[in-house]
N, C-alpha and C. Protein backbone atom coordinates (compact mmCIF):
# COMPACT_ATOMS: atom_id res chain seq x y z
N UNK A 1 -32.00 59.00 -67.41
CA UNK A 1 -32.29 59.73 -66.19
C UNK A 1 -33.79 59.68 -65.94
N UNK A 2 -34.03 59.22 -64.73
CA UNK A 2 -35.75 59.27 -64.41
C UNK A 2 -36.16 60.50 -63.42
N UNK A 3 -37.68 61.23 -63.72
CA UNK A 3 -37.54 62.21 -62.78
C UNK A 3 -36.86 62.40 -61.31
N UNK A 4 -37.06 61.14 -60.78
CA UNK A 4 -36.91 60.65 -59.02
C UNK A 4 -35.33 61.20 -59.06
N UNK A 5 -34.50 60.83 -60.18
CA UNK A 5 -32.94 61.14 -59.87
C UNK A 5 -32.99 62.84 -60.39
N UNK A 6 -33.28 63.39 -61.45
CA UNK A 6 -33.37 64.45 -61.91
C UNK A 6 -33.97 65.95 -61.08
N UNK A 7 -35.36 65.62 -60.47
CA UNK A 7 -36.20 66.24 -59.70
C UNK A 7 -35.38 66.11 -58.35
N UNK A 8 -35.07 65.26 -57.58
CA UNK A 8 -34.98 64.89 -56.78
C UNK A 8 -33.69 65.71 -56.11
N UNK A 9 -32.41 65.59 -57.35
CA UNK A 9 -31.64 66.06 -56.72
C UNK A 9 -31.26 67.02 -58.54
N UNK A 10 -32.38 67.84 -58.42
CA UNK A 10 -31.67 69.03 -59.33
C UNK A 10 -30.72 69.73 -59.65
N UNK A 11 -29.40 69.31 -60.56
CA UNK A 11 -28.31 69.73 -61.17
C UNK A 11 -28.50 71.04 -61.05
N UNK A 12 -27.41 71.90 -60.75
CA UNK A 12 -27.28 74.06 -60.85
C UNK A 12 -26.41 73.89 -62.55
N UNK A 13 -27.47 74.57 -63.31
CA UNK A 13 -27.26 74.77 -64.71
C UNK A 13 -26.62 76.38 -64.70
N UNK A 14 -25.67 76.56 -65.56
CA UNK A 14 -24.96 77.65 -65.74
C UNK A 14 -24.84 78.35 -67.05
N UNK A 15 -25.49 79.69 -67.27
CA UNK A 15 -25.22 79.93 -68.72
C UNK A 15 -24.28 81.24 -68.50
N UNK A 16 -23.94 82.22 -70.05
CA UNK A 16 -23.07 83.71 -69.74
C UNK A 16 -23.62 84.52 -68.34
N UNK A 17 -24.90 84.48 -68.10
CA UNK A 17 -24.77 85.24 -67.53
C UNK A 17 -25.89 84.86 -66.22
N UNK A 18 -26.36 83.62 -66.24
CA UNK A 18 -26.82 83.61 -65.33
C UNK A 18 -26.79 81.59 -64.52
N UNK A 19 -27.33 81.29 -63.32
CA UNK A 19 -27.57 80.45 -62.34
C UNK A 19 -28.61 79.63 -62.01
N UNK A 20 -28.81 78.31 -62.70
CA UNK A 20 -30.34 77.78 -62.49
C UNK A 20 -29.78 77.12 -61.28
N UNK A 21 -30.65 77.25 -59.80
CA UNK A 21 -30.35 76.31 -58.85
C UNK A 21 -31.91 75.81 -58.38
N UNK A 22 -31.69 74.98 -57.77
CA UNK A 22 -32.93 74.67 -56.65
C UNK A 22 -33.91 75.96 -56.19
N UNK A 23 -34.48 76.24 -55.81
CA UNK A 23 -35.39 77.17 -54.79
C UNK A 23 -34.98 76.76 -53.55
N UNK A 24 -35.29 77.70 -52.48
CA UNK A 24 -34.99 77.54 -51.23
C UNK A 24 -35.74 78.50 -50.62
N UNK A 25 -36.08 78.40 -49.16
CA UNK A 25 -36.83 79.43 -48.65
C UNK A 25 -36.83 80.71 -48.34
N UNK A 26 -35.48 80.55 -48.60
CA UNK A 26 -34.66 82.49 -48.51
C UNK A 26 -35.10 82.88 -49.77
N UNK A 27 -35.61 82.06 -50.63
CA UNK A 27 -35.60 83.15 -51.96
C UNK A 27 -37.10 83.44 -52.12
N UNK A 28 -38.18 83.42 -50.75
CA UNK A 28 -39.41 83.31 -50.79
C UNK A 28 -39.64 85.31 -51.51
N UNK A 29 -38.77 85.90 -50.32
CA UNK A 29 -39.09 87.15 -50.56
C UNK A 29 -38.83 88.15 -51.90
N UNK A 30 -37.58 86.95 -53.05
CA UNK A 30 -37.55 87.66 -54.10
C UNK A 30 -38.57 87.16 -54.81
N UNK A 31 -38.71 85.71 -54.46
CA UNK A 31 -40.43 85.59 -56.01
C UNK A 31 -41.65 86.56 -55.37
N UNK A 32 -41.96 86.78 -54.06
CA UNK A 32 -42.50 87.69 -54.01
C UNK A 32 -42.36 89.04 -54.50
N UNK A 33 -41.08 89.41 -55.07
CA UNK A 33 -40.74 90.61 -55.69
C UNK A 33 -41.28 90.94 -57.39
N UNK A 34 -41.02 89.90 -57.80
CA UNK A 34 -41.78 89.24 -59.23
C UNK A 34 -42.65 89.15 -59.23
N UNK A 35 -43.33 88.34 -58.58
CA UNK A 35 -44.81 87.95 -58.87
C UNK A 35 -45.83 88.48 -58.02
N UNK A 36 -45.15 89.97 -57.49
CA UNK A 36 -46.48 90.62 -57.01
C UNK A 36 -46.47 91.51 -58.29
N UNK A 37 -45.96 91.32 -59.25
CA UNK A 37 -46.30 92.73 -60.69
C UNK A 37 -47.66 92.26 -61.17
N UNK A 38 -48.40 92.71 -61.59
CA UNK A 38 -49.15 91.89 -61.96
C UNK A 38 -49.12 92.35 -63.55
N UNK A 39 -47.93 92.79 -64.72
CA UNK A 39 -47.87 92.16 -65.72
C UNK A 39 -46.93 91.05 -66.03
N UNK A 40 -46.17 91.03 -64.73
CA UNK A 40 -45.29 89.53 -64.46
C UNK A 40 -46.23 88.33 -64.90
N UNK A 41 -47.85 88.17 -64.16
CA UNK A 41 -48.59 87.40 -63.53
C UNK A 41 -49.64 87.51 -65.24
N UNK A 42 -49.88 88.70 -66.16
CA UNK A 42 -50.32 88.82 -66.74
C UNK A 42 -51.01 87.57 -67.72
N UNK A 43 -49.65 86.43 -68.25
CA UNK A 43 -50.06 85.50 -69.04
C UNK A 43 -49.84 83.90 -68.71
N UNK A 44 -49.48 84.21 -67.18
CA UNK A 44 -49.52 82.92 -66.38
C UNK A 44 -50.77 82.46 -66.02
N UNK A 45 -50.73 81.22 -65.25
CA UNK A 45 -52.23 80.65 -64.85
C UNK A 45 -52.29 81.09 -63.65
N UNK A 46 -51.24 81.46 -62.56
CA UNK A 46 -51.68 82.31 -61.46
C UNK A 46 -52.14 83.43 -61.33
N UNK A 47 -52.57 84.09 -60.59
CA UNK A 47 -52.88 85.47 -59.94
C UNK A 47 -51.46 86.13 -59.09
N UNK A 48 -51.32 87.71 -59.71
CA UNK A 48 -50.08 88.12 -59.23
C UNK A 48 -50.39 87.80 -57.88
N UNK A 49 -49.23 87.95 -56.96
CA UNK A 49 -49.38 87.63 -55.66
C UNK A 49 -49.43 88.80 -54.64
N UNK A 50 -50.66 88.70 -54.11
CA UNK A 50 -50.80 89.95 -52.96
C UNK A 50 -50.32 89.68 -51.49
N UNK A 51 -49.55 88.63 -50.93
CA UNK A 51 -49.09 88.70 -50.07
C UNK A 51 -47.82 87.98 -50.07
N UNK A 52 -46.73 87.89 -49.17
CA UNK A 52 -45.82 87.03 -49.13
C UNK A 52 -46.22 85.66 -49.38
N UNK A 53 -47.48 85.34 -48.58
CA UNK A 53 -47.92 83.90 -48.42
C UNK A 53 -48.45 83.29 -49.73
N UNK A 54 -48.03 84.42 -50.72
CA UNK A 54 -48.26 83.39 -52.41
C UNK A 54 -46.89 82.94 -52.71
N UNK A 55 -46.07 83.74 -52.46
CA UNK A 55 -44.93 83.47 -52.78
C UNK A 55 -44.10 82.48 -52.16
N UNK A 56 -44.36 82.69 -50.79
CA UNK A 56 -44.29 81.40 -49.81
C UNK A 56 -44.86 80.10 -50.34
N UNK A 57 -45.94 79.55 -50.88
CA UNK A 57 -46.54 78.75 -51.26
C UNK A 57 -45.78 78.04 -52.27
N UNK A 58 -45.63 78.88 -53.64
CA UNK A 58 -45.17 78.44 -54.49
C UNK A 58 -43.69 77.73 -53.93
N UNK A 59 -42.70 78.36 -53.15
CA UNK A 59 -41.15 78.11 -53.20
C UNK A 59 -41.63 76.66 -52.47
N UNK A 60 -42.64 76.55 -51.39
CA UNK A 60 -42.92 75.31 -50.65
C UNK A 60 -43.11 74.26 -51.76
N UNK A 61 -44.10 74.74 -52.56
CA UNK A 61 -44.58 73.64 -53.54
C UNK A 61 -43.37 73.24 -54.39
N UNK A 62 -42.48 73.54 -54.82
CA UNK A 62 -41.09 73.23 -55.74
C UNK A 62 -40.37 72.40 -54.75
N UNK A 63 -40.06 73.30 -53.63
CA UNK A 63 -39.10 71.98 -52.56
C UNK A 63 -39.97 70.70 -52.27
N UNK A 64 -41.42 70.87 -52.02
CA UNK A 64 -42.01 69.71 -51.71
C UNK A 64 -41.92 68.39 -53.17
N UNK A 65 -41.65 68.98 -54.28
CA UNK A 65 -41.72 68.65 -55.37
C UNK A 65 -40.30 67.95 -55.84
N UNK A 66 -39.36 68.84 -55.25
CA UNK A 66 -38.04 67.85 -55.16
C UNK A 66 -37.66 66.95 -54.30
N UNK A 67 -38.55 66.40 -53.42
CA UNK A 67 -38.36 65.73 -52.25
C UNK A 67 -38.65 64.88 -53.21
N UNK A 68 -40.19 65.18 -53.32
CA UNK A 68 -40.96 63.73 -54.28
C UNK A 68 -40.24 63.18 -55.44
N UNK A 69 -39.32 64.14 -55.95
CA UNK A 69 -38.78 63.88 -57.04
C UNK A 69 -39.91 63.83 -58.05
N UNK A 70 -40.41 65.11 -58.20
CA UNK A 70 -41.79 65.18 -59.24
C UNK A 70 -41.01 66.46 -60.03
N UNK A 71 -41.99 66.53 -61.37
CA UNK A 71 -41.14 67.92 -61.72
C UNK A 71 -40.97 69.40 -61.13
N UNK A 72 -40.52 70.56 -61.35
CA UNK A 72 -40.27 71.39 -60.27
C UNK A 72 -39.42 72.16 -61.11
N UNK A 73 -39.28 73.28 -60.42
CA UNK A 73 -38.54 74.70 -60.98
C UNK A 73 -36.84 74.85 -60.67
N UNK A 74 -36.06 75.25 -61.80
CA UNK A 74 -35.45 75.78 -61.09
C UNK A 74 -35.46 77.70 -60.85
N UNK A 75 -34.64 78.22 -59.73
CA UNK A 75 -34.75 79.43 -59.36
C UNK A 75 -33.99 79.87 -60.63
N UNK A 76 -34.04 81.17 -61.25
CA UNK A 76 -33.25 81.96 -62.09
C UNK A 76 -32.07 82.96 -61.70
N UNK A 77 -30.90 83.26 -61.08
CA UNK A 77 -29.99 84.06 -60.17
C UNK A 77 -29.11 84.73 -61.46
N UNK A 78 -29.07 85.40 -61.95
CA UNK A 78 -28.03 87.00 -61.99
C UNK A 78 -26.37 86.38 -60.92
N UNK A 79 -25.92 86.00 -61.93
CA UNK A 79 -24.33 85.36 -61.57
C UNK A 79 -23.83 86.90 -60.90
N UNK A 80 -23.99 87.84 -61.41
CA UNK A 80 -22.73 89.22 -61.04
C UNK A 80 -23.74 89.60 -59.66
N UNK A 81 -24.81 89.63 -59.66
CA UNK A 81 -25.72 89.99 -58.41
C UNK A 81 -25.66 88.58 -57.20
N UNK A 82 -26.12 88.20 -57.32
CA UNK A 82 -26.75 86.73 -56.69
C UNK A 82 -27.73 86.66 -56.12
N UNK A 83 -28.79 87.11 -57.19
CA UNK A 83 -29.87 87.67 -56.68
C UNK A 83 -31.16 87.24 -58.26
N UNK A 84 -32.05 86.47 -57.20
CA UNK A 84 -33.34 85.15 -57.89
C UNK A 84 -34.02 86.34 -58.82
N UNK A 85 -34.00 86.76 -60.16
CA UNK A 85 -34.59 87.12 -60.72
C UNK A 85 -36.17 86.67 -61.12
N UNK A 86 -36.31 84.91 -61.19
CA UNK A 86 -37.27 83.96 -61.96
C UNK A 86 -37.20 83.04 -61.75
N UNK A 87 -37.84 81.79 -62.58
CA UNK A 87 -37.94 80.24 -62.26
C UNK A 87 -38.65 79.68 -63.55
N UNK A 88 -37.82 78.67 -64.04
CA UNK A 88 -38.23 77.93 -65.09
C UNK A 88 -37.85 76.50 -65.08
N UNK A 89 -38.77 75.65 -65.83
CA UNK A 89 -38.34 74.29 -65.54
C UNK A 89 -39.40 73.63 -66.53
N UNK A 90 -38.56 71.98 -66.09
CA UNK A 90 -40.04 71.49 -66.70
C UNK A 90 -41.00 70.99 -66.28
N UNK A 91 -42.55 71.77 -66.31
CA UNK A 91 -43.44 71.44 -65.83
C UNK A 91 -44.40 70.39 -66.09
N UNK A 92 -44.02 69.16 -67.07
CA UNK A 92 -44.11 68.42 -66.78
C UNK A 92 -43.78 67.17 -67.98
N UNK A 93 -42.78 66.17 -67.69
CA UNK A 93 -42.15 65.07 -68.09
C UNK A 93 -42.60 63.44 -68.24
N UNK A 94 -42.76 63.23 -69.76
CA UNK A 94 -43.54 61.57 -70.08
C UNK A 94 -42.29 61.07 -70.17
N UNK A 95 -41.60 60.52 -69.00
CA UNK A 95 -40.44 59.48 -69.44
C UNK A 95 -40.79 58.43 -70.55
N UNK A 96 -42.56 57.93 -70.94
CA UNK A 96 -42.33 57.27 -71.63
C UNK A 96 -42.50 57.54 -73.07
N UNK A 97 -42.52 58.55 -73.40
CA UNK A 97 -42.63 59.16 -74.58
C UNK A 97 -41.62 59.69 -75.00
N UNK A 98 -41.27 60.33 -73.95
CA UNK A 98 -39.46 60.91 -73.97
C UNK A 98 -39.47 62.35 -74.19
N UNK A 99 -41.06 62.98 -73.40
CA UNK A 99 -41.37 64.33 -73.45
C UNK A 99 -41.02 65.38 -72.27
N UNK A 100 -41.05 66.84 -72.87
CA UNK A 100 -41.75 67.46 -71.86
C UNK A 100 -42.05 68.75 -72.26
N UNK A 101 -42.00 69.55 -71.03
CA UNK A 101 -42.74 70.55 -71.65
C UNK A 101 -41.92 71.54 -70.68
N UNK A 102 -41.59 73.12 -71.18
CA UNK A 102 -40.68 73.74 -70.23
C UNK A 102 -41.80 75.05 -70.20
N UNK A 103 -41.37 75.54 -69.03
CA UNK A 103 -41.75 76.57 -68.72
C UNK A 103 -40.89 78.07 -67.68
N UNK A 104 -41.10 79.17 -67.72
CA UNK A 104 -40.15 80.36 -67.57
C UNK A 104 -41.29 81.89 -66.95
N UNK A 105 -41.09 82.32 -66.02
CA UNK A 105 -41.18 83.75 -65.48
C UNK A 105 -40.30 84.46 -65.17
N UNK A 106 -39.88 85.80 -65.43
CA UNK A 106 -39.13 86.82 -65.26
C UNK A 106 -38.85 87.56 -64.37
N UNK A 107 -38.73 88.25 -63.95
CA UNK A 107 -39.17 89.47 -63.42
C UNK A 107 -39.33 90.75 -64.20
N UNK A 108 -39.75 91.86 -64.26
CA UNK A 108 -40.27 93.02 -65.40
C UNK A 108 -38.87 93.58 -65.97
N UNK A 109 -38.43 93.80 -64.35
CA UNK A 109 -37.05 94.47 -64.67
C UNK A 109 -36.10 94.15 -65.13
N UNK A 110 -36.05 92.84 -65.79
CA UNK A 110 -34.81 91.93 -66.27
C UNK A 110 -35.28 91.78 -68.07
N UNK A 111 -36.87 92.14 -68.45
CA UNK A 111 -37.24 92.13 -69.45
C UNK A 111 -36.60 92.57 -70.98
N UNK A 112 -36.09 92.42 -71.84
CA UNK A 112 -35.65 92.72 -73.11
C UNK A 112 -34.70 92.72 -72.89
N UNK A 113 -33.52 91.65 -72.24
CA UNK A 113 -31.95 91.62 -72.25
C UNK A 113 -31.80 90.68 -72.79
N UNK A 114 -32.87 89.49 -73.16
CA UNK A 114 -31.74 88.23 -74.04
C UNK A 114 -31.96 87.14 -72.41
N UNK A 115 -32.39 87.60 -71.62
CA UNK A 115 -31.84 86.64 -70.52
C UNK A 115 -32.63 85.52 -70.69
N UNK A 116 -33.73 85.70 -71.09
CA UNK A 116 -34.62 84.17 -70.75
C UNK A 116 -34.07 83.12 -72.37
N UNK A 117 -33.95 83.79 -73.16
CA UNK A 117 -33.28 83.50 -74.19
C UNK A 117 -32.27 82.11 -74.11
N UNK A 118 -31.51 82.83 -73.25
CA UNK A 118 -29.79 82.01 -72.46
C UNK A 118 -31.01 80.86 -71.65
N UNK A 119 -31.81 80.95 -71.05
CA UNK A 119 -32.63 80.15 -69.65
C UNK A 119 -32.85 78.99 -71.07
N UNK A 120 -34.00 79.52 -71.89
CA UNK A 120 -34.53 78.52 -72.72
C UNK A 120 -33.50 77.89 -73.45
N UNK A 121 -32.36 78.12 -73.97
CA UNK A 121 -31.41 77.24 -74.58
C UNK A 121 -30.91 76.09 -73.95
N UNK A 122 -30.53 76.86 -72.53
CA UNK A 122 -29.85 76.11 -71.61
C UNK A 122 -30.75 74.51 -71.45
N UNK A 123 -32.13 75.02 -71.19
CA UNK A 123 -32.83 73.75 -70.57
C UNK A 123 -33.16 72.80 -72.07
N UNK A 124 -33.22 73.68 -73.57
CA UNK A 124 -33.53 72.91 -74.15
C UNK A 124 -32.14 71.90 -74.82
N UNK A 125 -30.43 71.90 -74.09
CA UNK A 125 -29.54 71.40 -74.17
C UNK A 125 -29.62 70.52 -73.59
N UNK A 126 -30.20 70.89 -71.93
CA UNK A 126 -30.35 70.32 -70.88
C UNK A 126 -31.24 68.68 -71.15
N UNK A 127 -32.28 68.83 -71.75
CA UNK A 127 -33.52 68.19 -72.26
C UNK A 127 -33.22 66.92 -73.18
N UNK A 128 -31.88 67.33 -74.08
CA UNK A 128 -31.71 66.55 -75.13
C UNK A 128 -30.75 65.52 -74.73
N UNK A 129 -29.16 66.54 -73.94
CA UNK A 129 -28.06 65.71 -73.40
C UNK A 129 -28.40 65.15 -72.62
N UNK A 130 -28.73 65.62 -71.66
CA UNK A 130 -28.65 64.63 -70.53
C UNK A 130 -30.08 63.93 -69.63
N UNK A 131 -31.67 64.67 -70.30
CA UNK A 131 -32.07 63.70 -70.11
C UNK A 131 -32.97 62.76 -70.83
N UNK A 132 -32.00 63.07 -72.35
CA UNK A 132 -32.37 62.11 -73.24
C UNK A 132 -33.80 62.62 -73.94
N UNK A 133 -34.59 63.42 -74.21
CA UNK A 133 -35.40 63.83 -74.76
C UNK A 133 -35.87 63.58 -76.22
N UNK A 134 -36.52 63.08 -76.97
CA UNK A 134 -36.80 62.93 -78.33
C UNK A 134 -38.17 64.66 -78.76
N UNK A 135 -38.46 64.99 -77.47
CA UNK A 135 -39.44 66.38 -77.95
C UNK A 135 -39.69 67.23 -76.55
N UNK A 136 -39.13 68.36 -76.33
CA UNK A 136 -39.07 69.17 -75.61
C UNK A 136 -40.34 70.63 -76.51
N UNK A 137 -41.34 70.58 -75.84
CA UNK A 137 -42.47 71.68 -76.14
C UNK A 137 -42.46 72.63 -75.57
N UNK A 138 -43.06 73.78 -75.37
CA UNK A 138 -43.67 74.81 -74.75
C UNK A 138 -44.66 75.86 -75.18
N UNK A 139 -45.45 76.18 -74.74
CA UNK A 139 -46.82 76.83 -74.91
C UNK A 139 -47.43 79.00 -74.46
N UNK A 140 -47.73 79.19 -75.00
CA UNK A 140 -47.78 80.67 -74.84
C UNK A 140 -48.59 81.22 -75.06
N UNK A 141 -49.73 81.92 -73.95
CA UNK A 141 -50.64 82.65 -74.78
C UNK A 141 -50.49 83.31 -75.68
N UNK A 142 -51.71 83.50 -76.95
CA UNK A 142 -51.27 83.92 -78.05
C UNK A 142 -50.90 85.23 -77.83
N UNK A 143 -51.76 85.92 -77.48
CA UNK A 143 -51.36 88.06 -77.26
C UNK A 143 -49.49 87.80 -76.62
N UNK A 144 -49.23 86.67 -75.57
CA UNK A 144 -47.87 86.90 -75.26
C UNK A 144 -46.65 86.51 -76.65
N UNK A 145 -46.75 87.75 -77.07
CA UNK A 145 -45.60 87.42 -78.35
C UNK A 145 -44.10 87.67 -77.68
N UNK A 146 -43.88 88.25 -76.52
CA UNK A 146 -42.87 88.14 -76.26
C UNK A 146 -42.44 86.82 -76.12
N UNK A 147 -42.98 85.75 -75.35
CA UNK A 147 -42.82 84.66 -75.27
C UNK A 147 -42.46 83.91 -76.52
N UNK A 148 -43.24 83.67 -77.04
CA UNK A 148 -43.34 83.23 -78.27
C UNK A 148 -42.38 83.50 -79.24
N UNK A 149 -41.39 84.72 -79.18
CA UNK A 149 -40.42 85.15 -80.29
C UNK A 149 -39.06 84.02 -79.60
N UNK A 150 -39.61 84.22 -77.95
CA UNK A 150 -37.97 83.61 -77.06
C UNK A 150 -38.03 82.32 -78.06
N UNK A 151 -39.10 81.35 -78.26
CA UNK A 151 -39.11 79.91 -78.70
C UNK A 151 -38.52 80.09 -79.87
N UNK A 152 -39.28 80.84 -80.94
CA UNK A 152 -38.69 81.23 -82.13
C UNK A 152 -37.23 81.37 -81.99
N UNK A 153 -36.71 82.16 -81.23
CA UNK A 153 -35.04 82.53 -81.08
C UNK A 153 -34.37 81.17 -80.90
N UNK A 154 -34.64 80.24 -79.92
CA UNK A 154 -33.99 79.37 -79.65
C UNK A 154 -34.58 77.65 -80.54
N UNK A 155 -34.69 78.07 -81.50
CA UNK A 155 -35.34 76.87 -82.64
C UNK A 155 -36.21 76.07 -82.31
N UNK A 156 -37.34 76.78 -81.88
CA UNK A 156 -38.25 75.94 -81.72
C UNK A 156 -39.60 76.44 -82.82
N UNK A 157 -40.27 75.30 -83.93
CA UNK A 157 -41.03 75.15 -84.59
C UNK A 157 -41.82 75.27 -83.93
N UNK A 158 -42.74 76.57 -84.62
CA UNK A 158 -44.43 76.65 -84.21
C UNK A 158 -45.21 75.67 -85.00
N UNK A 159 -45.98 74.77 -84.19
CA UNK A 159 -46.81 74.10 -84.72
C UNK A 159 -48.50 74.07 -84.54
N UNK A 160 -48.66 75.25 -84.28
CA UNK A 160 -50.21 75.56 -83.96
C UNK A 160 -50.62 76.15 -82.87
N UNK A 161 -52.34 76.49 -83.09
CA UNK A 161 -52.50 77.08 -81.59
C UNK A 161 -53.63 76.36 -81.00
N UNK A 162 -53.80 75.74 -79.60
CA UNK A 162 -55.14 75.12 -78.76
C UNK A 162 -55.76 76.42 -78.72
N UNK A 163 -56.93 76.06 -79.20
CA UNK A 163 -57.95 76.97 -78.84
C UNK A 163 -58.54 76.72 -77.96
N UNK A 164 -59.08 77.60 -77.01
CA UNK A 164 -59.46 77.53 -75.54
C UNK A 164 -58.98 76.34 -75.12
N UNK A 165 -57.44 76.40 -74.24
CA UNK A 165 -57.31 75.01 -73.86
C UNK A 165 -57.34 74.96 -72.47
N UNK A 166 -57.51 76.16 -71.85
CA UNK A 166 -57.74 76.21 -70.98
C UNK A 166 -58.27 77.58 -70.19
N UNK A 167 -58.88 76.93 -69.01
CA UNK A 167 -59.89 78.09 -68.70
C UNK A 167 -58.95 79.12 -67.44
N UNK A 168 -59.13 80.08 -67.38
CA UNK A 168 -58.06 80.65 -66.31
C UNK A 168 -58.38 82.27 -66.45
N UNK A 169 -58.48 82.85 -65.16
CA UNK A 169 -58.44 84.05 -64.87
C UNK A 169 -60.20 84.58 -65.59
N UNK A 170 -60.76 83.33 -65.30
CA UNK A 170 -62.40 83.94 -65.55
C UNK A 170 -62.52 83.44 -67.30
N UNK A 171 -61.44 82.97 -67.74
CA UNK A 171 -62.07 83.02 -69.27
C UNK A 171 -61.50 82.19 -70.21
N UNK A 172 -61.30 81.48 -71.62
CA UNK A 172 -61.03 80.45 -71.67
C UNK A 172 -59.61 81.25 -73.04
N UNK A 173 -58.52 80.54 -72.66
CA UNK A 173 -57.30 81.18 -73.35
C UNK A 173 -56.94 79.95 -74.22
N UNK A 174 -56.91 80.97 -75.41
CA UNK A 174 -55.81 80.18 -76.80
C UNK A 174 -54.20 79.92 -76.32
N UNK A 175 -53.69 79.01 -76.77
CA UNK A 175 -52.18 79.20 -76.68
C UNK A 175 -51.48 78.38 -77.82
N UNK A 176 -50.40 79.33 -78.35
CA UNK A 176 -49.70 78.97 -79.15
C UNK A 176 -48.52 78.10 -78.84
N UNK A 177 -48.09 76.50 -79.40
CA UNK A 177 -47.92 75.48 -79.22
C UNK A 177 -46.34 75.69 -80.05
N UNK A 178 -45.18 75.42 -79.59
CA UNK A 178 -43.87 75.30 -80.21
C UNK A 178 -43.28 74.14 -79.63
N UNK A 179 -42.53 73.64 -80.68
CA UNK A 179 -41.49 72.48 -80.01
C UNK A 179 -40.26 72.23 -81.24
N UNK A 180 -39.48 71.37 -80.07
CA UNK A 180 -38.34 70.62 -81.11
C UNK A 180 -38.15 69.91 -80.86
N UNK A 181 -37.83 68.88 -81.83
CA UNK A 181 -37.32 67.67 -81.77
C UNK A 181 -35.90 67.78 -81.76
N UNK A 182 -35.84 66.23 -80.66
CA UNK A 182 -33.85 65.79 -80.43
C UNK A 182 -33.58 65.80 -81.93
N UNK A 183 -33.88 65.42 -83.06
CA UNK A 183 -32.97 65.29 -84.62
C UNK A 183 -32.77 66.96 -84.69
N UNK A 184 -33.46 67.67 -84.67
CA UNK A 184 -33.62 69.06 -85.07
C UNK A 184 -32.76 69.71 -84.43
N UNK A 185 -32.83 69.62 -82.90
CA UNK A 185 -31.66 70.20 -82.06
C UNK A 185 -30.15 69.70 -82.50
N UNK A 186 -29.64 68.47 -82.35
CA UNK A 186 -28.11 67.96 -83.12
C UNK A 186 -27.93 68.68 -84.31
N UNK A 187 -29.05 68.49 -85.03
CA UNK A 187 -28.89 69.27 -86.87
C UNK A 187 -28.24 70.55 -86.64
N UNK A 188 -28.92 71.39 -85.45
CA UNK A 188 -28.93 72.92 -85.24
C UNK A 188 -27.72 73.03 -85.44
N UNK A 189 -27.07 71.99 -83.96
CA UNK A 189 -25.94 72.78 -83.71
C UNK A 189 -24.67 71.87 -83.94
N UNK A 190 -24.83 70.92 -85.30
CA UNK A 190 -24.23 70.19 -85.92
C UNK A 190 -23.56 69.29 -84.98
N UNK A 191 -23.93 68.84 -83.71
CA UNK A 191 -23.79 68.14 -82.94
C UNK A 191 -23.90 66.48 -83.28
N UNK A 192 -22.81 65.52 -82.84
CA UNK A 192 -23.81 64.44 -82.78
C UNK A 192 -24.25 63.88 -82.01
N UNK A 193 -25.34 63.18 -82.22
CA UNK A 193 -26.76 62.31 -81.57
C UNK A 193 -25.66 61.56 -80.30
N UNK A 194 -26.65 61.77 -79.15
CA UNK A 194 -25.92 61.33 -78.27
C UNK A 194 -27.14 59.80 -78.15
């Protein structure tokens, strides 16, 4: 699978309890619901959002992103509600390495249920089956240990932390570095190697 087919026309992933689909512009006003918290926004590289028109931006930038067939988000939906809690994806894919790297926001109110838990499994199944992955990563500021336990939960090896790897919100942030490898994932779940 190459991004152009993947990005392009993004599969709706399904776990117990929740809906990865596309973004769309109706769902401008729930990421605005999220990401005006600003401990939502706390350990991201954005700034919470003070008007619709951040939130607007972002949902533009994901659809513009699936046109291109570049990487891109999917929305997070609450199956019993039907209603965009978040957005995670992978933010960004070395077809020739056979990498990537995933990434996940919440909303506050959905916090300590296990849900992003179900999100991160899903994509790191997602990553291995079907689009062939040999190392699926992800990264977390260090103070965000919530983050960091989700990777832990769903078998992903900590393998260090970048120190100042990047500069953001006025100042230069550590982040702690997890991944797994495709052998590691089959082992997990006594699967075989596709």
């Amino acid at each position: 699978m190459n991004p152009d087919e993947l990005f392009g026309d993004l599969p709706v992933l399904e776990t117990e309890r929740l809906v990865l689909r596309k973004l769309t512009s109706r769902d401008i006003g729930a990421v605005y619901e999220y990401g005006r918290e600003p401990e939502v926004a706390r350990y991201m590289p954005w700034e919470y959002h003070r008007s619709i028109d951040d939130a607007a931006m972002f949902v533009r930038s994901q659809i513009d992103n699936y046109r291109r067939g570049q990487p891109a988000s999917w929305g997070i939906v609450l199956k019993d509600e039907d209603r965009l809690i978040g957005a995670s994806g992978f933010g960004s894919w070395s077809l020739s390495n056979s990498r990537a790297e995933m990434g996940y926001v919440l909303a506050k109110s959905h916090w300590n249920q296990g849900l992003m838990t179900e999100v991160a499994s899903e994509l790191i199944r997602f990553g291995f089956e079907q689009m062939h992955l040999n190392r699926l990563q992800a990264r977390a500021v260090v103070e965000n240990i919530a983050s960091w336990r989700i990777m832990e939960k769903v078998g992903m090896t900590y393998e260090g932390t970048e120190r100042q790897a990047r500069f953001e919100k006025g100042r230069f942030v550590d982040f702690r570095v997890y991944a797994i490898l495709r052998e590691e994932y089959f082992a997990q779940f006594k699967l075989p190697e596709q």
